[in-house]
N, C-alpha and C. Protein backbone atom coordinates (compact mmCIF):
# COMPACT_ATOMS: atom_id res chain seq x y z
N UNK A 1 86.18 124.70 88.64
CA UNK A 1 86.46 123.33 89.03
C UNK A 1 86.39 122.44 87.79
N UNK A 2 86.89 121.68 87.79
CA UNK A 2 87.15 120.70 86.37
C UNK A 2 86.77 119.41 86.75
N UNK A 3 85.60 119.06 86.11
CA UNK A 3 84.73 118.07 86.29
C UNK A 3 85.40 116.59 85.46
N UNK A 4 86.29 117.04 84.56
CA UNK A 4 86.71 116.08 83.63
C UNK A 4 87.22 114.90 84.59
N UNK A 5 86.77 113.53 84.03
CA UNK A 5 87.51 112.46 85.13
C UNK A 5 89.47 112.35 85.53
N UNK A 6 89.64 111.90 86.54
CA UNK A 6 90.79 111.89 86.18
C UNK A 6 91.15 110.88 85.57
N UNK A 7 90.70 109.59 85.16
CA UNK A 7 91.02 108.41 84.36
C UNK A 7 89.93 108.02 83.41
N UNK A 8 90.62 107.44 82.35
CA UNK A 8 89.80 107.01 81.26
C UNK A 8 88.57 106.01 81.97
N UNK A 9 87.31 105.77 81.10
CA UNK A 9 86.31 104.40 82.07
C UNK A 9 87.11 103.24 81.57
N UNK A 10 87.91 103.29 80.98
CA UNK A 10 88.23 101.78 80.65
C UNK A 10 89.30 101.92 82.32
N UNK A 11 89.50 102.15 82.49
CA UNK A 11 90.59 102.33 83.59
C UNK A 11 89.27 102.21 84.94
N UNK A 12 88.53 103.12 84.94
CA UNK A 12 87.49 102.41 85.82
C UNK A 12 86.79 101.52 86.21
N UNK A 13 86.82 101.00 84.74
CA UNK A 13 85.87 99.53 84.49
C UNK A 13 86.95 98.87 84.78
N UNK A 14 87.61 98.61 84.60
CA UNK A 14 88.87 97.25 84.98
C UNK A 14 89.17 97.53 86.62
N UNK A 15 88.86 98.45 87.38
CA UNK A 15 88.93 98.70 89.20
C UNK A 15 87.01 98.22 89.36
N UNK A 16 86.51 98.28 88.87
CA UNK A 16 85.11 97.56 88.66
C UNK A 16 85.02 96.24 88.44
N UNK A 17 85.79 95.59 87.20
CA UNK A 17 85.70 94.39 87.02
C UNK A 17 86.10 93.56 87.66
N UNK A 18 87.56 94.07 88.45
CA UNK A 18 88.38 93.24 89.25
C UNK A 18 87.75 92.91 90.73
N UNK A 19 86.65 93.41 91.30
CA UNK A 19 86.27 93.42 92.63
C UNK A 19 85.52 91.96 92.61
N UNK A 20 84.67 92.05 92.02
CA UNK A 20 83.95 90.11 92.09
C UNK A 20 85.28 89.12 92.03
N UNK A 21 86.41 89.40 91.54
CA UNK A 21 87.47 88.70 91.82
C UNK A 21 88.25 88.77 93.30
N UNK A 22 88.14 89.64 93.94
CA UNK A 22 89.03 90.17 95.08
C UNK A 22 88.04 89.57 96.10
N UNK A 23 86.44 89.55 96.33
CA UNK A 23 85.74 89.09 97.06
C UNK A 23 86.15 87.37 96.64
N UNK A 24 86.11 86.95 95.65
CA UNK A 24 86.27 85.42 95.42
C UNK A 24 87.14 84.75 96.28
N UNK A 25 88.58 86.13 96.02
CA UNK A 25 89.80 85.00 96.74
C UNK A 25 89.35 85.32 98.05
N UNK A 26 89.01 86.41 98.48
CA UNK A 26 88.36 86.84 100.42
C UNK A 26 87.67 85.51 100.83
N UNK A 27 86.77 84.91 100.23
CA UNK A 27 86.09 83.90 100.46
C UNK A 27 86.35 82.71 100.53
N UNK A 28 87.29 82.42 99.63
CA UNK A 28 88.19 81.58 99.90
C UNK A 28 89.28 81.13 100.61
N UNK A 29 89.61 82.50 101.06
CA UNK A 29 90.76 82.33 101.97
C UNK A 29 89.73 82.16 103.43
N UNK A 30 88.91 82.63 103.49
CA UNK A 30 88.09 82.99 104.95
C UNK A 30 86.99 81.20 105.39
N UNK A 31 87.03 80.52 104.07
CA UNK A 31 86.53 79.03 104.62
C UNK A 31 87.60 78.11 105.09
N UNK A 32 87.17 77.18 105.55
CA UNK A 32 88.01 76.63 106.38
C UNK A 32 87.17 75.18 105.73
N UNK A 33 87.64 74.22 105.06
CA UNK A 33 87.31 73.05 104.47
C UNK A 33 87.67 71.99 105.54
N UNK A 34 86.78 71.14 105.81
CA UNK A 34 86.79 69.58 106.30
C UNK A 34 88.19 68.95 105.30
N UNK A 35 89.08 68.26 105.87
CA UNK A 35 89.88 67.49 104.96
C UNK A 35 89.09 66.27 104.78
N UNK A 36 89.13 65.91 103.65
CA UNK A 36 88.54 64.62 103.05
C UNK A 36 88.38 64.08 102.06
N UNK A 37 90.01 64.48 101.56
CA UNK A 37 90.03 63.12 100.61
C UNK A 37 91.53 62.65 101.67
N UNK A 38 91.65 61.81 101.19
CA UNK A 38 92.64 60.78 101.79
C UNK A 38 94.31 60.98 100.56
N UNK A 39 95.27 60.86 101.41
CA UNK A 39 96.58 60.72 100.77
C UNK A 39 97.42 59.63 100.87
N UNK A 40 97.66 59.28 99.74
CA UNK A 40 98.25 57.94 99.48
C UNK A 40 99.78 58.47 98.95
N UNK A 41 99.99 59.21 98.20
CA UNK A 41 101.37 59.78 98.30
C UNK A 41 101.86 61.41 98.12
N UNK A 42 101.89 61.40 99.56
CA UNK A 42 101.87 62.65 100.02
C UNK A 42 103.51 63.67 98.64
N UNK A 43 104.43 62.82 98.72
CA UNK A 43 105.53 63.70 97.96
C UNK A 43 105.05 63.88 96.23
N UNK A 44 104.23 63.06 96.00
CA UNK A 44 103.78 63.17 94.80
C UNK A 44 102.91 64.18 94.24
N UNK A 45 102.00 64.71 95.28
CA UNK A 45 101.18 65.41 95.84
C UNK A 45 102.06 66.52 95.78
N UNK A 46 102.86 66.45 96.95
CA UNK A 46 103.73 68.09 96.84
C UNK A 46 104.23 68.59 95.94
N UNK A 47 105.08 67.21 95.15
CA UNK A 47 105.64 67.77 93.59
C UNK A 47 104.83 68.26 92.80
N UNK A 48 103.46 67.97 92.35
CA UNK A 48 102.37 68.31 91.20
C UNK A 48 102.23 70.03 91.92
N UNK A 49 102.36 70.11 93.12
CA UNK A 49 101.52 71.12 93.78
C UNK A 49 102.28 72.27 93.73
N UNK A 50 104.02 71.98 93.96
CA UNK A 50 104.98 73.18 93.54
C UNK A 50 105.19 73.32 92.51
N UNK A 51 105.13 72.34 91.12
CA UNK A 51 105.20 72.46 89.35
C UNK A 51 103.74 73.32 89.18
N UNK A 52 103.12 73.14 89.90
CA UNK A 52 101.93 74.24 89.46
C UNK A 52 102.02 75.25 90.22
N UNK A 53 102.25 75.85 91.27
CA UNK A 53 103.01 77.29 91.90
C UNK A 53 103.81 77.41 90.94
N UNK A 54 104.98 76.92 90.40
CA UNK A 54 106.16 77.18 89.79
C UNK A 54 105.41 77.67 88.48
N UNK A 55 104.77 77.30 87.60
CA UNK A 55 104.62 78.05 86.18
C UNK A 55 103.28 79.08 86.65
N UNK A 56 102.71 79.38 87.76
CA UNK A 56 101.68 80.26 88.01
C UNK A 56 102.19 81.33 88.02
N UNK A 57 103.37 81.77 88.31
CA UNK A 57 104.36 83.02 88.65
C UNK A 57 104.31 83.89 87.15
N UNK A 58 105.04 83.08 86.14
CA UNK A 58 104.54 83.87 84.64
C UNK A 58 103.53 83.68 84.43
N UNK A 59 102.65 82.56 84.56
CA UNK A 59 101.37 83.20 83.55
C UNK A 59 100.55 84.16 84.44
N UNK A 60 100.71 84.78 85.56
CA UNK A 60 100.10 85.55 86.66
C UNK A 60 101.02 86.85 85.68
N UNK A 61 102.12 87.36 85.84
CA UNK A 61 103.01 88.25 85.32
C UNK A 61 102.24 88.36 83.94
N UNK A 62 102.03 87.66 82.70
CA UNK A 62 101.43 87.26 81.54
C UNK A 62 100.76 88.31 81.35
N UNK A 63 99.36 87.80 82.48
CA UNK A 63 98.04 88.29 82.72
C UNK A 63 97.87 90.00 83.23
N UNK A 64 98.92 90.15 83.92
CA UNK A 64 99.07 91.57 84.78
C UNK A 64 99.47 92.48 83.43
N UNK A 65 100.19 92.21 82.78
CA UNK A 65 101.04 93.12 81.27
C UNK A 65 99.82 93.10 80.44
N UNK A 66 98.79 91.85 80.73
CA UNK A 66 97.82 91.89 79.06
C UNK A 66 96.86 93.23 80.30
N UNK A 67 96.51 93.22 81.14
CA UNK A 67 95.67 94.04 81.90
C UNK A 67 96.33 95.43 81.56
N UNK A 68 97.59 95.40 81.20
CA UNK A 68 97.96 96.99 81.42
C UNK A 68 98.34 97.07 79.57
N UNK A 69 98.67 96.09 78.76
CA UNK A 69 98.58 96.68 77.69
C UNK A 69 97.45 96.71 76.77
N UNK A 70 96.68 95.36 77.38
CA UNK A 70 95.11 94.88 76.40
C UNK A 70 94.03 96.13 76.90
N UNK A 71 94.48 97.20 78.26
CA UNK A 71 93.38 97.78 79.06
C UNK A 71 93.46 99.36 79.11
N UNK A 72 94.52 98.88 80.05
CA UNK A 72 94.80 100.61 80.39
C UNK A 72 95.63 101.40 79.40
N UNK A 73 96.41 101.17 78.65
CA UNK A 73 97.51 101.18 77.38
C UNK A 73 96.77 101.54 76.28
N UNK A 74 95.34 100.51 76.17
CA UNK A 74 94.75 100.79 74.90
C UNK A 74 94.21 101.61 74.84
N UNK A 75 93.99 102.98 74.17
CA UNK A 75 92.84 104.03 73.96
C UNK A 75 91.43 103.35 73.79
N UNK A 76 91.71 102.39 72.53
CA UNK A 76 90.44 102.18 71.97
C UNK A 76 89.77 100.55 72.34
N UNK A 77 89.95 100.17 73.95
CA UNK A 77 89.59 99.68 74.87
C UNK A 77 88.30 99.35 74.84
N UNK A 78 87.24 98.70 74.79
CA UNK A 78 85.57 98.85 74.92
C UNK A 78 85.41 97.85 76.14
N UNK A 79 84.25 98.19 76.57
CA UNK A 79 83.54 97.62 77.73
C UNK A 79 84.34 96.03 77.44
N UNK A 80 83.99 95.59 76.41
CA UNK A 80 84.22 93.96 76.32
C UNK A 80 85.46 93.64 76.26
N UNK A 81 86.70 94.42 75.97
CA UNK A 81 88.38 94.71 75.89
C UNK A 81 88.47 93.91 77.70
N UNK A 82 87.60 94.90 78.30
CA UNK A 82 88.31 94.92 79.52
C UNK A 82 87.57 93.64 80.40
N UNK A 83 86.30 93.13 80.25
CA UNK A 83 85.87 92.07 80.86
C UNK A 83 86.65 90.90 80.79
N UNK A 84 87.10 90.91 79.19
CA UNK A 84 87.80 89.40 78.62
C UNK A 84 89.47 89.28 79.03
N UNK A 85 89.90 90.77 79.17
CA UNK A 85 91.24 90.92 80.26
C UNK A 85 91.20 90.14 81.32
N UNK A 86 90.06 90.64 82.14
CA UNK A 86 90.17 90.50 83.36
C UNK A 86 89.00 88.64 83.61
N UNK A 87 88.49 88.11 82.41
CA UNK A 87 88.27 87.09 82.61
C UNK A 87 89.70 86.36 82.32
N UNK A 88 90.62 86.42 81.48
CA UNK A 88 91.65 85.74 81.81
C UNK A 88 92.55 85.88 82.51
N UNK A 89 92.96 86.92 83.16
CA UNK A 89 93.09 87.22 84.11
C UNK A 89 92.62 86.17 85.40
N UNK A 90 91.44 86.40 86.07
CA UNK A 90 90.47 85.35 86.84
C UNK A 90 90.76 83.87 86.79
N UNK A 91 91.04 83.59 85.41
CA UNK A 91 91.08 82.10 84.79
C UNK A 91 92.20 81.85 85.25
N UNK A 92 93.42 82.45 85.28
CA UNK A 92 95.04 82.15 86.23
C UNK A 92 94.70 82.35 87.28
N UNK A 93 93.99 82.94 88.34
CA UNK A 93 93.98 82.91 89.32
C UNK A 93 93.22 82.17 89.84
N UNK A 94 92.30 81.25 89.11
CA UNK A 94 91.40 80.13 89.14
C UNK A 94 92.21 78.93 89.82
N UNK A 95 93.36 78.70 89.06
CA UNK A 95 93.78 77.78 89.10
C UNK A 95 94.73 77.72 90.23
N UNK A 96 95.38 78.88 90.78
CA UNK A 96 95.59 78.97 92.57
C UNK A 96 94.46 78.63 93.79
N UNK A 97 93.20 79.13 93.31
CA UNK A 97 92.43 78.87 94.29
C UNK A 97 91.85 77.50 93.85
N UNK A 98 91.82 76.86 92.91
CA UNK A 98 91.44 75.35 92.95
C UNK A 98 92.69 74.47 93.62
N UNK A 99 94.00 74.96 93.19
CA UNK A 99 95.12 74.05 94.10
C UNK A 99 94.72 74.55 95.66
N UNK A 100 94.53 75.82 96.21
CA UNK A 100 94.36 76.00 97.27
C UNK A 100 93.43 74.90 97.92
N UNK A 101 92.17 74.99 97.45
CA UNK A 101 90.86 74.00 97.91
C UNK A 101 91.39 72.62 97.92
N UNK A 102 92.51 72.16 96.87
CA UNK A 102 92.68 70.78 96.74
C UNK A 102 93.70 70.24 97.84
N UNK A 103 94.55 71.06 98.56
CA UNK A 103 95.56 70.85 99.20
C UNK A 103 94.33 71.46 100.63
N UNK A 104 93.67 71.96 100.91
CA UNK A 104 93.01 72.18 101.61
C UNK A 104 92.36 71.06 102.20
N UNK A 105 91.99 70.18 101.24
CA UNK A 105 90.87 68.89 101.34
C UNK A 105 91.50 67.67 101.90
N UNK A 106 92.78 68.18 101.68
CA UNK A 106 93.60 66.81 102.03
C UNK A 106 93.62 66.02 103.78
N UNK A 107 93.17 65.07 103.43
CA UNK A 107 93.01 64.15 104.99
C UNK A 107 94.23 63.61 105.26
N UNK A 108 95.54 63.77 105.68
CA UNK A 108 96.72 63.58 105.63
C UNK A 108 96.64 63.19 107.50
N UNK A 109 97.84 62.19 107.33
CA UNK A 109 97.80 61.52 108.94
C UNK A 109 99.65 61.88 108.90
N UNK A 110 100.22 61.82 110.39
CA UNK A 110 101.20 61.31 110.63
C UNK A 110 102.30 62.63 110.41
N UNK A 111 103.37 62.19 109.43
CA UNK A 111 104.52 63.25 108.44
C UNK A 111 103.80 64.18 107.52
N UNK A 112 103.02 63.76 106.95
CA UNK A 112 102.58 63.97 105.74
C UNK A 112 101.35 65.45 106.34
N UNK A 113 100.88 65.30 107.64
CA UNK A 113 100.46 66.41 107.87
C UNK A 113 101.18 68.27 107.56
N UNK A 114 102.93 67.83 107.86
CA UNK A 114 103.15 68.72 107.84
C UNK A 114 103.69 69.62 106.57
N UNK A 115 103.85 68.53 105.63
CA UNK A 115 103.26 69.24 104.31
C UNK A 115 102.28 69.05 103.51
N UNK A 116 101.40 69.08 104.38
CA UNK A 116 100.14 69.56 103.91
C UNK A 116 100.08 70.91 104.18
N UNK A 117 99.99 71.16 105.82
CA UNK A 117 100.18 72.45 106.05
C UNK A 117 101.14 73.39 105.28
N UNK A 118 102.29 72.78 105.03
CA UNK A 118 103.20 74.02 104.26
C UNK A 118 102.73 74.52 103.25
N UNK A 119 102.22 73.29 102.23
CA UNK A 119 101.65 73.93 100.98
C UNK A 119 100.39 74.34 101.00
N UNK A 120 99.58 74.55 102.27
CA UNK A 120 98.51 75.50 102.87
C UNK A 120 98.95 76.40 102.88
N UNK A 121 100.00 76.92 103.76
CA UNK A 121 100.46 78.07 103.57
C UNK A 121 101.33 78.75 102.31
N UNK A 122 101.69 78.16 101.58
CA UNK A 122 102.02 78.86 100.67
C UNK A 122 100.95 79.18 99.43
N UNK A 123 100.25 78.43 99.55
CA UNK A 123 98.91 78.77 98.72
C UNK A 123 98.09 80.23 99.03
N UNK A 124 98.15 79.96 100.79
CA UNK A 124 97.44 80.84 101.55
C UNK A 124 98.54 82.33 101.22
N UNK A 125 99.45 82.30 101.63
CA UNK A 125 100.84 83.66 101.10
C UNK A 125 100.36 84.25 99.84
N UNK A 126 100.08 82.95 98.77
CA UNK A 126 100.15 83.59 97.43
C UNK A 126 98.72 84.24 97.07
N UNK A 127 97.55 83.49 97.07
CA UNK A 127 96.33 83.94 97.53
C UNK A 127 96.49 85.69 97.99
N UNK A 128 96.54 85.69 99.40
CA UNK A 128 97.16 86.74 100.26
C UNK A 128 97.50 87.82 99.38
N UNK A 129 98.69 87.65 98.93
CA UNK A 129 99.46 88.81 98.06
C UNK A 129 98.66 89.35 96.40
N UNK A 130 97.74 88.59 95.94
CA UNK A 130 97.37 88.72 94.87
C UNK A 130 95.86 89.12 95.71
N UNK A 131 95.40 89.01 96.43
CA UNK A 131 94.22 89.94 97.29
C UNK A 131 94.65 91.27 97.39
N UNK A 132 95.92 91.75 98.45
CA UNK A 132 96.51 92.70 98.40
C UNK A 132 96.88 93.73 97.21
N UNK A 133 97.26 93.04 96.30
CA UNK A 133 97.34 93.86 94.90
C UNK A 133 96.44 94.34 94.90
N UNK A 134 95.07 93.00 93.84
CA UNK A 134 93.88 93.58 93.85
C UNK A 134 93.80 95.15 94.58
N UNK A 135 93.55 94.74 95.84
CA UNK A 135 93.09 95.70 96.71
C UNK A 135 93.58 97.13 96.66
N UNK A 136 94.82 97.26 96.31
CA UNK A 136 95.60 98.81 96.09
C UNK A 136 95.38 99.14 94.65
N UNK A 137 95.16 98.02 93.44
CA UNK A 137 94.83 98.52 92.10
C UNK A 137 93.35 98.92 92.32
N UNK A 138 92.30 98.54 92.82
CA UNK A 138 90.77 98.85 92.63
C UNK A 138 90.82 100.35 93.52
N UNK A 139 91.26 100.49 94.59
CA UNK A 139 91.58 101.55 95.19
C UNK A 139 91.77 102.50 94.70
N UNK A 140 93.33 102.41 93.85
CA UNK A 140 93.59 103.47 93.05
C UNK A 140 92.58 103.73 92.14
N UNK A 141 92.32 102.59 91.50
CA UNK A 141 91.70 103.11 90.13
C UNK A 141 90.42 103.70 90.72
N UNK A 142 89.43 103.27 91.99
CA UNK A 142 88.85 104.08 92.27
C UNK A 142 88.66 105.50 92.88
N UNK A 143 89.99 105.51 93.04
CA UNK A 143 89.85 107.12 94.10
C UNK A 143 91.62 107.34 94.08
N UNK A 144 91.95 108.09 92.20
CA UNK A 144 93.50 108.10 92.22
C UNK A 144 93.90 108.96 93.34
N UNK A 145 93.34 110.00 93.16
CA UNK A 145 94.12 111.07 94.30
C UNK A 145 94.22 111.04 95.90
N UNK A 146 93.55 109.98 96.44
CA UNK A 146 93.99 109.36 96.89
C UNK A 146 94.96 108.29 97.06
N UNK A 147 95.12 107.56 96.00
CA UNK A 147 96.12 106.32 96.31
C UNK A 147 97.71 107.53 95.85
N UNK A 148 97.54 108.60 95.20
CA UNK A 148 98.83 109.78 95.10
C UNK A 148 99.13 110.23 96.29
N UNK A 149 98.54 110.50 97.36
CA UNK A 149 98.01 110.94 98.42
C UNK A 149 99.23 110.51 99.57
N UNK A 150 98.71 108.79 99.55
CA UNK A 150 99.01 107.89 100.65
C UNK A 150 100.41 107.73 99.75
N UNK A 151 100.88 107.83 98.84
CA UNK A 151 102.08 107.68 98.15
C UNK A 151 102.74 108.55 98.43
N UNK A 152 102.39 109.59 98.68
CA UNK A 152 103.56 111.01 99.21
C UNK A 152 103.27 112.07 97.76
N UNK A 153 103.12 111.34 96.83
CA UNK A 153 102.99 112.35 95.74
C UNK A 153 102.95 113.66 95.54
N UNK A 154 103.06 114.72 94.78
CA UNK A 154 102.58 115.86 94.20
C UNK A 154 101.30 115.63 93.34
N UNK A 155 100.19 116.23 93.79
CA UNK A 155 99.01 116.37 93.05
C UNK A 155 99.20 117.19 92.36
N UNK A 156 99.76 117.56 92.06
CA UNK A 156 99.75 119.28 90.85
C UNK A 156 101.20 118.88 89.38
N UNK A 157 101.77 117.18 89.80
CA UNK A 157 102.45 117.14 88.41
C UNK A 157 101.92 115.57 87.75
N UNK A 158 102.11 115.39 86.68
CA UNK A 158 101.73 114.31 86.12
C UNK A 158 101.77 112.96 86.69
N UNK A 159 101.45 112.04 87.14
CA UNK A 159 101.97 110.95 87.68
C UNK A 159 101.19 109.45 87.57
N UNK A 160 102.28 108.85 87.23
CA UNK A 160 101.72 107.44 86.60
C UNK A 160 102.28 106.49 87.54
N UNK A 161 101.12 105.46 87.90
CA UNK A 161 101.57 104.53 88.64
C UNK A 161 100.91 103.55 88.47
N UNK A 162 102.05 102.51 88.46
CA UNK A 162 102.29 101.28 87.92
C UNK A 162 101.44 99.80 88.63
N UNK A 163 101.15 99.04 87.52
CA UNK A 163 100.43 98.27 88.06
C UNK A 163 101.21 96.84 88.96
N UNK A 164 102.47 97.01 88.61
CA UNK A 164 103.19 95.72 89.65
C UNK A 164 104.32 96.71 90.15
């Protein structure tokens, strides 16, 4: 039997590092905030709120390539390679779950309720889908032959799988 791991620890440690992140957004998505601040112009509001969705898309993409070339890519990777990945990493995804909370808070009356709600939900979608990742990268990286498994794979030939 061959005890050798099947992945490097830097590859472990980054399915390690990423979980205090994956509980963050869980928690966030799972409160439910009092609205209370008040809106005085609701379209102004929406515009700031989709210009910041709108450039989150690359620097999210950015962050996913530095994780796979600053991490898993690098041989010579150290414990601290992969924390400071995945703290900037965190730091873009910071800034979804602070728009989330802020569009969350909003005390909106009348029209203006119903985009509030929209850009609830699209916060909530994007949130959502970047949980989901998470969730199939820590997976894999914790238990590959399994995530080969549920993929249909061949366990008996080489196989690399991708982080987006």
């Amino acid at each position: 039997m061959n005890d050798e791991p099947l992945l490097p620890h830097r590859a472990t440690l980054l399915g390690e590092a990423l979980r205090p992140l994956r509980q963050k957004i869980e928690t966030q998505l799972d409160l439910r905030a009092r609205p209370t601040m008040p809106v005085l112009e609701m379209l102004s509001i929406v515009s700031g709120h989709l210009d910041k969705l709108a450039k989150f898309g690359p620097r999210l993409t950015d962050r996913i390539d530095s994780l796979a070339s600053d991490v898993l890519a690098n041989e010579s990777a150290t414990d601290s390679d992969v924390y400071r990945a995945v703290g900037r990493f965190e730091g873009t995804t910071d800034d979804v779950l602070s728009g989330y909370s802020e569009v969350c808070a909003l005390d909106a009356s009348g029209r203006d309720v119903e985009a509030r709600d929209l850009l609830v939900k699209i916060y909530r979608h994007t949130l959502t889908e970047i949980r989901d990742w998470l969730n199939e990268v820590i997976e894999t990286l914790t238990d590959p032959k399994a995530a080969i498994r549920r993929r249909g794979l061949s366990e008996t030939e080489d196989v690399r799988i991708s982080l987006v």
